[in-house]
N, C-alpha and C. Protein backbone atom coordinates (compact mmCIF):
# COMPACT_ATOMS: atom_id res chain seq x y z
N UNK A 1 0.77 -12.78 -14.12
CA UNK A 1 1.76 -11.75 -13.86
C UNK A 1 2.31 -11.97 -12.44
N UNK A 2 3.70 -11.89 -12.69
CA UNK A 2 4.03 -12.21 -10.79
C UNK A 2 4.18 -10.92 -10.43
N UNK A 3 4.73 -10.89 -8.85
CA UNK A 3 4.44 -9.90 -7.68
C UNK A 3 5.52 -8.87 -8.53
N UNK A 4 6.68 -9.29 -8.58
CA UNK A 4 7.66 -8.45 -8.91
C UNK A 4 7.35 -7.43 -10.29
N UNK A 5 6.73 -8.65 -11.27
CA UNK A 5 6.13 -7.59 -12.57
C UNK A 5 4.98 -6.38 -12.07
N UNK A 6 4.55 -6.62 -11.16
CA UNK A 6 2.93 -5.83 -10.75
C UNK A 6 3.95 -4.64 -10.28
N UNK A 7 4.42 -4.78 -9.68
CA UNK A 7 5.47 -3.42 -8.66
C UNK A 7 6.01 -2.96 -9.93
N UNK A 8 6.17 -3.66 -11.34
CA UNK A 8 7.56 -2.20 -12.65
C UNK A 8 6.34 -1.07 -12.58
N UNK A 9 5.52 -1.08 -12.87
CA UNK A 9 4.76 0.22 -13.36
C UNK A 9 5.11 1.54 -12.04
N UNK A 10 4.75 0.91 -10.88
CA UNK A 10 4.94 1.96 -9.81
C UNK A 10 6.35 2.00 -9.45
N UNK A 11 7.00 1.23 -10.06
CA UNK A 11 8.54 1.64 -9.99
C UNK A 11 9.11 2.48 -10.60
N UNK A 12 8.40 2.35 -11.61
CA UNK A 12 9.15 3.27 -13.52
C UNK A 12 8.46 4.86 -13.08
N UNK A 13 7.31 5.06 -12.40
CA UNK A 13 7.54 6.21 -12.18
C UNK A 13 7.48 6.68 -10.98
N UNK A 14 8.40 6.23 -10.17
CA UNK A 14 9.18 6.63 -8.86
C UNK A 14 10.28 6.74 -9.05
N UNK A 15 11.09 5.88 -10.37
CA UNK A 15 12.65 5.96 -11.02
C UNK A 15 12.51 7.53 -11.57
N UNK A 16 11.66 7.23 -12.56
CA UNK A 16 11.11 8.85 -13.44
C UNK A 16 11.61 9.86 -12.26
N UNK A 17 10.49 9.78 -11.41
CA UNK A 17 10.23 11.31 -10.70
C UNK A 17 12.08 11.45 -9.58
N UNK A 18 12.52 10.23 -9.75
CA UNK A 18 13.72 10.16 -8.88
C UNK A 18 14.74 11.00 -9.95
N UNK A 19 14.90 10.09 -11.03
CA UNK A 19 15.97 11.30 -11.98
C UNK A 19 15.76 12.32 -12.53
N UNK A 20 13.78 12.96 -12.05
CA UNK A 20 14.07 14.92 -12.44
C UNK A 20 14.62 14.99 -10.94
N UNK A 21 14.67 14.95 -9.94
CA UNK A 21 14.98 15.49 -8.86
C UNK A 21 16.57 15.67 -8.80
N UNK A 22 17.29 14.18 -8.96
CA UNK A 22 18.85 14.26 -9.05
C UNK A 22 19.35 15.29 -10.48
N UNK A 23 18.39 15.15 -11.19
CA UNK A 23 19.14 16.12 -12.62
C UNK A 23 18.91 17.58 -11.52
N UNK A 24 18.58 17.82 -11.03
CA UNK A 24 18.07 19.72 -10.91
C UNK A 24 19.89 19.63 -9.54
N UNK A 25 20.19 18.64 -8.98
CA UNK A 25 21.23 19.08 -7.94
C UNK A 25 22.60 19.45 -8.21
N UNK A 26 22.75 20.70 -8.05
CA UNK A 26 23.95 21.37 -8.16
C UNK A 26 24.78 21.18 -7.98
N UNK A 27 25.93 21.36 -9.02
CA UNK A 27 27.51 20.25 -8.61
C UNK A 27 27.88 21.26 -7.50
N UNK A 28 27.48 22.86 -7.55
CA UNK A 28 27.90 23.76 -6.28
C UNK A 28 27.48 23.88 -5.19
N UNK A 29 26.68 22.70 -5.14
CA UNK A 29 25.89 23.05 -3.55
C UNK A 29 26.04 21.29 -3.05
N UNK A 30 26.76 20.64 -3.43
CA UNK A 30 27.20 19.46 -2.59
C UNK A 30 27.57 19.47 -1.30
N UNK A 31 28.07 20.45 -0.93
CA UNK A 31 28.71 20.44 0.16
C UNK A 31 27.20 21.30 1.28
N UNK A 32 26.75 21.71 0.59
CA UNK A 32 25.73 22.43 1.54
C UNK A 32 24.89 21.77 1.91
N UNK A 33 24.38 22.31 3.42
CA UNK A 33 23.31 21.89 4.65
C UNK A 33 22.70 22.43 5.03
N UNK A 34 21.38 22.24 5.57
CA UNK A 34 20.30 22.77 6.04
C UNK A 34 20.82 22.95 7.97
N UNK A 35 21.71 21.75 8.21
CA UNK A 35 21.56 22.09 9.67
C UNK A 35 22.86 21.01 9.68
N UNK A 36 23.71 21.33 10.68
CA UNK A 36 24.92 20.86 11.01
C UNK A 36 24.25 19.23 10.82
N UNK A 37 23.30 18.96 11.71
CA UNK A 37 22.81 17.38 11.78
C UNK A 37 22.55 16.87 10.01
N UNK A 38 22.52 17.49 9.57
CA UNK A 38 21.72 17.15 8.05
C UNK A 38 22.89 16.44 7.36
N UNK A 39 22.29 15.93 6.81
CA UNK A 39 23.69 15.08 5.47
C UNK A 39 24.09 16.54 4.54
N UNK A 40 24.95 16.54 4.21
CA UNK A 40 25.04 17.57 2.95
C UNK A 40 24.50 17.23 1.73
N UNK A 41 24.35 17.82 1.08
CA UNK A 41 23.24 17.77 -0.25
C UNK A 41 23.80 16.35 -1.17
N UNK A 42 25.09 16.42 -1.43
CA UNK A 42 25.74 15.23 -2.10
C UNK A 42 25.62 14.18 -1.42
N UNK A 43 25.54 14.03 -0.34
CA UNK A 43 25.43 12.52 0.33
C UNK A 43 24.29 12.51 0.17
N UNK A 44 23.33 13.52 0.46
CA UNK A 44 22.28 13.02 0.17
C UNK A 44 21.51 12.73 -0.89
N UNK A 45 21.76 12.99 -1.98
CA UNK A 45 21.59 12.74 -3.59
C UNK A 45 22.30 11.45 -3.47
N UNK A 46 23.63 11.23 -3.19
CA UNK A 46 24.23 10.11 -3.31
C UNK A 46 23.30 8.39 -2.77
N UNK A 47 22.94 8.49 -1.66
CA UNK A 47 21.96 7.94 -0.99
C UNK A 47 20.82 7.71 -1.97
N UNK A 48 20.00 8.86 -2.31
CA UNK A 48 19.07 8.52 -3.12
C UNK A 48 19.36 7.48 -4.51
N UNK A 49 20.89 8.11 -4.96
CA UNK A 49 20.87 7.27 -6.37
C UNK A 49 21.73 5.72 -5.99
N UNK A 50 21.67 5.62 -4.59
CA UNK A 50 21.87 4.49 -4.82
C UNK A 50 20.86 3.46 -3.73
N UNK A 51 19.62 3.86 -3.79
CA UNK A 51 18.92 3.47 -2.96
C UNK A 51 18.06 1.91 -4.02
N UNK A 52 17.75 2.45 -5.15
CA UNK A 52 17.39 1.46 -5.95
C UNK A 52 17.89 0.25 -6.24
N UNK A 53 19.15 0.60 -5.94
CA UNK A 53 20.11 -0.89 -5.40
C UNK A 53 20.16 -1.66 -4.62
N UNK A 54 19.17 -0.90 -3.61
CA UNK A 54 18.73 -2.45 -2.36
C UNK A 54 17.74 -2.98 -2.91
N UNK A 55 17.29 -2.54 -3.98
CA UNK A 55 16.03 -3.27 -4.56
C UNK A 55 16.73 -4.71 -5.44
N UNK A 56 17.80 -4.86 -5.69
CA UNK A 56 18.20 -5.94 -6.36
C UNK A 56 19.52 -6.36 -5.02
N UNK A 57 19.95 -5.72 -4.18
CA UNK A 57 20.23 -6.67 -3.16
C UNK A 57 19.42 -7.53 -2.39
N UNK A 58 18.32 -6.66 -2.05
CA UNK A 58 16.98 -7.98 -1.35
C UNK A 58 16.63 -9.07 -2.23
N UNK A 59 16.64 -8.71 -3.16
CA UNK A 59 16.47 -10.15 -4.15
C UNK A 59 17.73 -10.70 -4.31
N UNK A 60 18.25 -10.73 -4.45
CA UNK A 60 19.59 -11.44 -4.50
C UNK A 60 19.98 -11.86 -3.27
N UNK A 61 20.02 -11.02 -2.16
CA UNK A 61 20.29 -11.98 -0.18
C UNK A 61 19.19 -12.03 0.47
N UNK A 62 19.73 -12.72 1.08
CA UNK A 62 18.75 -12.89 2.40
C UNK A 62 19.04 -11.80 3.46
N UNK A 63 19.67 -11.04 3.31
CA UNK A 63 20.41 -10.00 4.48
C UNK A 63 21.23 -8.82 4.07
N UNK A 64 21.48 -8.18 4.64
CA UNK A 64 22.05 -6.99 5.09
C UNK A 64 23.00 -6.92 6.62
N UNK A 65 24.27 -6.37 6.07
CA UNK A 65 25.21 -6.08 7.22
C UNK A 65 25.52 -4.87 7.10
N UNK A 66 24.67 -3.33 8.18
CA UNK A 66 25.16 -2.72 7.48
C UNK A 66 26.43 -1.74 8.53
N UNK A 67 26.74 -2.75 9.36
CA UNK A 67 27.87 -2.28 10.56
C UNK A 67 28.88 -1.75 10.31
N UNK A 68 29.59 -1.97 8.39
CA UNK A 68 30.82 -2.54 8.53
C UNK A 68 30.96 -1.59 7.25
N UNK A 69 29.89 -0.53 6.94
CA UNK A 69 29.54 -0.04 6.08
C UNK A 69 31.30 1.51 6.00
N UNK A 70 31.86 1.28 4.59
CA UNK A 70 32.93 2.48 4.24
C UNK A 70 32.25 3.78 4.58
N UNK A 71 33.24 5.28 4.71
CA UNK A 71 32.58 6.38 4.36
C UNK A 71 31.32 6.60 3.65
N UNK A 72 31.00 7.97 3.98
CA UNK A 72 29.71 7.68 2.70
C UNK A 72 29.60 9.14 2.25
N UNK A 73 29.84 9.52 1.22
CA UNK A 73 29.61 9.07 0.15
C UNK A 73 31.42 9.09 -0.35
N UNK A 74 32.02 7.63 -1.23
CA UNK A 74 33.42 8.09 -1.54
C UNK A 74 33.99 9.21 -1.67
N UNK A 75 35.17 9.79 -2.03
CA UNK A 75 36.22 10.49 -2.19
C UNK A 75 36.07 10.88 -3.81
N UNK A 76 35.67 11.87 -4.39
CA UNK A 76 35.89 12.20 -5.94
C UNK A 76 33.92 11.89 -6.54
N UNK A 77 33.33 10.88 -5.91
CA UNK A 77 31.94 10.37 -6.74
C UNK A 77 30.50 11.92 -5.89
N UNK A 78 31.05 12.27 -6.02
CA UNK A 78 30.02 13.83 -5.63
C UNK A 78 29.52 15.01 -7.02
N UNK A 79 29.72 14.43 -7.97
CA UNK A 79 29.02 15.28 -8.94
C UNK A 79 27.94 15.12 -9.59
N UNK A 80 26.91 15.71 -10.18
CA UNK A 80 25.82 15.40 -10.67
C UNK A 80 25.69 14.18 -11.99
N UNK A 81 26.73 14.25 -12.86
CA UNK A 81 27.02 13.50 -13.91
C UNK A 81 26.88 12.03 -13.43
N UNK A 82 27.93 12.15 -12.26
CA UNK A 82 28.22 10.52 -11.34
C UNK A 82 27.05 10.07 -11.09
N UNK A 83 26.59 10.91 -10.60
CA UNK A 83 25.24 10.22 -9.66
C UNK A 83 24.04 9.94 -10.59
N UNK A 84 23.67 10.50 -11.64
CA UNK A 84 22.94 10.35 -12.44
C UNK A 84 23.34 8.80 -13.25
N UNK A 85 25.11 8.35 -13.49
CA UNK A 85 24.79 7.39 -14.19
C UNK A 85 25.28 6.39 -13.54
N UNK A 86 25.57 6.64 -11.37
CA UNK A 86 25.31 5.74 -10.91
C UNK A 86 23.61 4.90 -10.52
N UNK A 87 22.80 6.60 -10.59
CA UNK A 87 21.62 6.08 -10.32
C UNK A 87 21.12 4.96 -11.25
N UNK A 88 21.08 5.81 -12.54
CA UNK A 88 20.71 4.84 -13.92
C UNK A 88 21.43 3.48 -13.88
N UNK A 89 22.41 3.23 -13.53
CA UNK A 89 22.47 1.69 -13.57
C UNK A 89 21.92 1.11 -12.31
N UNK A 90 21.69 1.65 -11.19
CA UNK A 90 20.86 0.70 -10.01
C UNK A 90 19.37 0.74 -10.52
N UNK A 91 19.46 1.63 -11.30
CA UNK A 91 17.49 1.58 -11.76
C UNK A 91 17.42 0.44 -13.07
N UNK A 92 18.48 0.50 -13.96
CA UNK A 92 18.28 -0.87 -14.29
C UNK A 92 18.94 -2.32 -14.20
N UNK A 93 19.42 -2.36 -13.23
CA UNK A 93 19.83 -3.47 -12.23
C UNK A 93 18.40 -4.28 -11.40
N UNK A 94 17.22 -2.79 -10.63
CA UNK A 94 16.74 -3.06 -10.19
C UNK A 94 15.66 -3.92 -11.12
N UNK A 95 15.05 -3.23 -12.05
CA UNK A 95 14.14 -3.44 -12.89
C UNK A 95 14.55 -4.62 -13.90
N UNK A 96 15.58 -4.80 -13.85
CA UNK A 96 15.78 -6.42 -14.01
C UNK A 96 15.51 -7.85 -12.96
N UNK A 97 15.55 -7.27 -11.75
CA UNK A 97 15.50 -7.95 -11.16
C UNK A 97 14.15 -8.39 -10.62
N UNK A 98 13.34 -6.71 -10.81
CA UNK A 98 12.02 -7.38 -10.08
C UNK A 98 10.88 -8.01 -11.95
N UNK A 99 11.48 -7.97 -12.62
CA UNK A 99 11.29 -8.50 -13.78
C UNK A 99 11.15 -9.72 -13.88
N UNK A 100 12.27 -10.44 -13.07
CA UNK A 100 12.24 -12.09 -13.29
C UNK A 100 12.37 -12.39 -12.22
N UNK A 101 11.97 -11.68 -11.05
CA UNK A 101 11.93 -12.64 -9.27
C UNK A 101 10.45 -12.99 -9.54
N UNK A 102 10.36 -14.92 -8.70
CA UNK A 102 9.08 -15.60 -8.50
C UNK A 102 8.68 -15.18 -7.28
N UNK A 103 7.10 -15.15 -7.43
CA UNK A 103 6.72 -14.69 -5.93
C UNK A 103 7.13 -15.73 -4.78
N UNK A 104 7.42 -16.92 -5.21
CA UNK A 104 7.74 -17.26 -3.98
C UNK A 104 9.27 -16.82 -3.09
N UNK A 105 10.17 -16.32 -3.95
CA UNK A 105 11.57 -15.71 -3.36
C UNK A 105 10.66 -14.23 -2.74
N UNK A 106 9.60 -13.57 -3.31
CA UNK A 106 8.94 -12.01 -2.55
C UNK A 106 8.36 -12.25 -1.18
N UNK A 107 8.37 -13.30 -1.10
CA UNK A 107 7.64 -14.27 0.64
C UNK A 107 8.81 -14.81 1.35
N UNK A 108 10.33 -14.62 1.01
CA UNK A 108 11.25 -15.25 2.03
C UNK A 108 11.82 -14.20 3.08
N UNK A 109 11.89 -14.38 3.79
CA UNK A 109 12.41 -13.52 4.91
C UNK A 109 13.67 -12.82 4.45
N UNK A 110 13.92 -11.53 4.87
CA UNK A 110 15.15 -10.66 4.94
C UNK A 110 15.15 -10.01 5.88
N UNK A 111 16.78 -10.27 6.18
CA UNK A 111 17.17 -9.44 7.69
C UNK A 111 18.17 -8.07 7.16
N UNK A 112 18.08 -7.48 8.24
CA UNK A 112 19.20 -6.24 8.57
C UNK A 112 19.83 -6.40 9.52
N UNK A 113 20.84 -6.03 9.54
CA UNK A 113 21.82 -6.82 10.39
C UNK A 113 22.96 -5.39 11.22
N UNK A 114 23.24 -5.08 12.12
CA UNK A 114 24.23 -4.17 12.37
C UNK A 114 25.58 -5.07 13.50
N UNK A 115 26.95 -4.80 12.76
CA UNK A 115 27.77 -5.86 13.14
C UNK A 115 26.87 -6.92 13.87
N UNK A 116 26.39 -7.77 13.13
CA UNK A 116 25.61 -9.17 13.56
C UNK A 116 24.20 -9.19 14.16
N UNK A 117 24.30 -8.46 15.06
CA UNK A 117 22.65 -8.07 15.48
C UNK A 117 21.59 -8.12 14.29
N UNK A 118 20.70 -8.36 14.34
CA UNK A 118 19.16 -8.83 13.59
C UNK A 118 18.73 -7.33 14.13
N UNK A 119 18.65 -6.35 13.17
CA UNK A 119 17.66 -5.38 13.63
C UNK A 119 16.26 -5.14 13.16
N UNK A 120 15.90 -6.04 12.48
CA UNK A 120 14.52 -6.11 12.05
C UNK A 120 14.77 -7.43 11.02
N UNK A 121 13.48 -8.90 10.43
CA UNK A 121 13.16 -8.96 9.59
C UNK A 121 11.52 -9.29 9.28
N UNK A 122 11.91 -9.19 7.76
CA UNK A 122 10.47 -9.33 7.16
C UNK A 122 10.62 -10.02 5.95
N UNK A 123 9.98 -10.44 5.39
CA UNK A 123 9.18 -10.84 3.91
C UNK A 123 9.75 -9.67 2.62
N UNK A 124 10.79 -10.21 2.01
CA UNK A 124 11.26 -9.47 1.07
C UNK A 124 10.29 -8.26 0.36
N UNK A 125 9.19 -8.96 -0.16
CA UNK A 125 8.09 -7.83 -0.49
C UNK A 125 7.72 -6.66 0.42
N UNK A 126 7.92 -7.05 1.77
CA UNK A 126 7.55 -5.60 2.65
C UNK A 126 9.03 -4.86 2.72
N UNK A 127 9.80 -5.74 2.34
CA UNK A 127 11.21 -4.70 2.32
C UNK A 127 11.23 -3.68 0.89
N UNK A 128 10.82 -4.34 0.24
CA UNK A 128 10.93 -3.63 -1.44
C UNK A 128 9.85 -2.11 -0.70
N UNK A 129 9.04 -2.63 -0.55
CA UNK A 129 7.46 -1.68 -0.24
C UNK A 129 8.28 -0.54 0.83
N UNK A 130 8.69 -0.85 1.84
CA UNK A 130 9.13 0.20 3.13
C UNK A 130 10.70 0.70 2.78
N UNK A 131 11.58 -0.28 2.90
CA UNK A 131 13.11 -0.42 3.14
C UNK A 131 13.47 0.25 1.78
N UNK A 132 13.03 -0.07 0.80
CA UNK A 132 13.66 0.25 -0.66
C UNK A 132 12.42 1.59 -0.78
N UNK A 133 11.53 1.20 -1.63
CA UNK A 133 10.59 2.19 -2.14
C UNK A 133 10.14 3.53 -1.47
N UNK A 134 9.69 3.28 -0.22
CA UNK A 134 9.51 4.47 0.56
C UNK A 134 10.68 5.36 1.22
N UNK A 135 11.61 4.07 1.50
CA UNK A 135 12.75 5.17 1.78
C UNK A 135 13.22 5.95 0.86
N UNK A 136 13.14 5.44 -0.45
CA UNK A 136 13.54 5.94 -1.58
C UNK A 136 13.02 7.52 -1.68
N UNK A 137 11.68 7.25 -1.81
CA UNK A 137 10.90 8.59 -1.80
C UNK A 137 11.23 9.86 -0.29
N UNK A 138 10.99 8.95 0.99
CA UNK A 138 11.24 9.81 1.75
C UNK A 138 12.78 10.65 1.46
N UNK A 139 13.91 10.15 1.01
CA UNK A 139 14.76 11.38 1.03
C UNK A 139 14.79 11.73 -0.29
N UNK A 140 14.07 11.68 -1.09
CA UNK A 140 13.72 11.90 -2.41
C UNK A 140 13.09 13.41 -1.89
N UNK A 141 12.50 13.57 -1.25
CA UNK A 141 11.63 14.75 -0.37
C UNK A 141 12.71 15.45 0.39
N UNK A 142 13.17 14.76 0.86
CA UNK A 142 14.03 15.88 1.54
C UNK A 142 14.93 16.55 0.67
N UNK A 143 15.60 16.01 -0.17
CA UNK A 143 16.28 16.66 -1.29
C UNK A 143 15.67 17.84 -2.45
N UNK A 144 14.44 17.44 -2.45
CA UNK A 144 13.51 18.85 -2.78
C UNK A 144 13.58 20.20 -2.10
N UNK A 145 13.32 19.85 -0.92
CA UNK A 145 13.54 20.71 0.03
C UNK A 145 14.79 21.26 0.11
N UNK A 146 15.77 20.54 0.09
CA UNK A 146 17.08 21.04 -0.53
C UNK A 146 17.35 21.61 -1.41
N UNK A 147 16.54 21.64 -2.43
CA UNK A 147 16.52 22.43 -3.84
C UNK A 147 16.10 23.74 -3.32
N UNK A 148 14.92 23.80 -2.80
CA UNK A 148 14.13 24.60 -2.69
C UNK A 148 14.71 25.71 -1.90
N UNK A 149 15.54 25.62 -0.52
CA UNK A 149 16.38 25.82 0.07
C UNK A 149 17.58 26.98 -0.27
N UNK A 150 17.47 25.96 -1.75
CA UNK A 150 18.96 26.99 -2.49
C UNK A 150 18.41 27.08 -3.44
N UNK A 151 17.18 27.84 -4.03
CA UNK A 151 16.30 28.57 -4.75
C UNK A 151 16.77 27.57 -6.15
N UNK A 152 16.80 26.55 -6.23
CA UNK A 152 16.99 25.82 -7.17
C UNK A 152 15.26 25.31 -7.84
N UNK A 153 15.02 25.20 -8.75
CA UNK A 153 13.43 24.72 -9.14
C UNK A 153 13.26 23.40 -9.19
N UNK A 154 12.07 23.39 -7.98
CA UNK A 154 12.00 22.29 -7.80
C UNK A 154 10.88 21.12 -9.06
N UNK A 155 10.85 20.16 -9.31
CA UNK A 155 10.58 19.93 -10.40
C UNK A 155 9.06 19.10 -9.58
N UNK A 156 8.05 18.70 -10.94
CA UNK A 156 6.39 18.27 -10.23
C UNK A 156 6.81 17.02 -10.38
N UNK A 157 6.15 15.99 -9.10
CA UNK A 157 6.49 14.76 -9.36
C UNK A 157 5.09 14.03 -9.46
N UNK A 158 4.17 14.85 -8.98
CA UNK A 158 2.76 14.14 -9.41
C UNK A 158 1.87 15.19 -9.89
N UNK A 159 2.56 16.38 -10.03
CA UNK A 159 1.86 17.20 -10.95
C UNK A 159 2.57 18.36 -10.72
N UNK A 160 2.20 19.38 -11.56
CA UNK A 160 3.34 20.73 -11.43
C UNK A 160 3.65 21.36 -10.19
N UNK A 161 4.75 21.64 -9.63
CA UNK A 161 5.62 22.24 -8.58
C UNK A 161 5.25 23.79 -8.87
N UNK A 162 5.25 24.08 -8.10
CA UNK A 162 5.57 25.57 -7.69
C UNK A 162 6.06 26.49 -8.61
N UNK A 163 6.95 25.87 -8.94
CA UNK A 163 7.91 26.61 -10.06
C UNK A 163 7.56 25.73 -11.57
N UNK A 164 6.45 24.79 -11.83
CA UNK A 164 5.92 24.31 -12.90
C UNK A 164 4.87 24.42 -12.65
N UNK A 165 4.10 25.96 -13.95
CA UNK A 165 2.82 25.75 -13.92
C UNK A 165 2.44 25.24 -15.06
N UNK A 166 1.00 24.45 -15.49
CA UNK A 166 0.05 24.10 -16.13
C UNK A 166 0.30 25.04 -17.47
N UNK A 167 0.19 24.25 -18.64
CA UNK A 167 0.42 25.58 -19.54
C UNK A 167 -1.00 25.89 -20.44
C-alpha cells in the first residue's frame, strides 16, 4: 500500500465531517462576523471548501505562488449549494490523486512562494499532513464556532455535539 493510499481512510472522514459542517452554513449569514478582523462566514466556508484542493495541487507542483492571488471569495460563488458542489469536486479531485501518487513524488520538496520569495519548504507529505489537512480542520473549527455563534446546530464530528445527543 503506498503513502498516499494509507492517508484515504483519514481523509474520507475529515471530507465526511467537512461536508456536515458546510451543509449546516446559512445562505443568510454569509456576510456575518464575529469581529471586524474575522473573514465573514462565506469566505470562510469558501476557504474551507476549497482547501482540499491543495491536496491535488501539491501533488501535481512543486510550488505555490500565493502573491498574485484574485479577491477572495469571487463575486456571485457565496451560497451554500456552490460551495457544497465546489467542495465535492476538490474532495474528489483530491482523493484521486492521493490514490495513485508514488511515495517517492510524497518525499519531493514543495515550496510556498509569496510574489517569489520561498516562504517555507518541505516534503510534500508534511504539506498534505500541516498545509492541507490540518489547516483544513483548523478553520473547519472556526466555522463551528460560527455556527454556534448564530445559534445554528452545530453538527458531532467525532461524536455527538451539543446539540446531538446519543439516542
Amino acid at each position: 500500500m503506498s503513502i498516499g493510499q494509507a492517508l484515504l481512510p483519514e481523509f474520507e472522514v475529515e471530507m465526511a465531517n467537512t461536508r456536515k459542517t458546510l451543509e449546516r452554513v446559512p445562505d443568510d449569514k454569509m456576510a456575518w462576523t464575529p469581529h471586524p478582523k474575522s473573514f465573514p462566514m462565506g469566505t470562510l466556508a469558501r476557504h474551507v471548501a476549497d482547501l482540499p484542493g491543495w491536496i491535488t495541487h501539491t501533488l501535481a507542483q512543486d510550488e505555490l505562488e500565493i502573491g498574485d492571488f484574485p479577491g477572495y471569495p469571487p463575486p456571485g460563488e457565496n451560497r451554500r449549494q456552490d460551495l457544497l458542489a465546489r467542495f465535492d469536486k476538490n474532495v474528489a479531485e483530491a482523493r484521486a490523486a492521493l490514490s495513485s501518487v508514488n511515495d517517492e513524488a510524497m518525499f519531493r520538496n514543495w515550496s510556498l512562494l509569496f510574489k517569489g520569495q520561498k516562504m517555507m519548504t518541505m516534503p510534500k507529505i508534511a504539506v498534505l499532513r500541516s498545509f492541507a489537512m490540518n489547516h483544513l480542520i483548523h478553520h473547519r473549527a472556526q466555522l463551528g464556532v460560527y455556527l454556534r455563534l448564530n445559534d445554528v446546530p452545530v453538527p458531532g464530528l467525532y461524536g455527538p455535539s451539543a446539540d446531538e445527543k446519543f439516542a
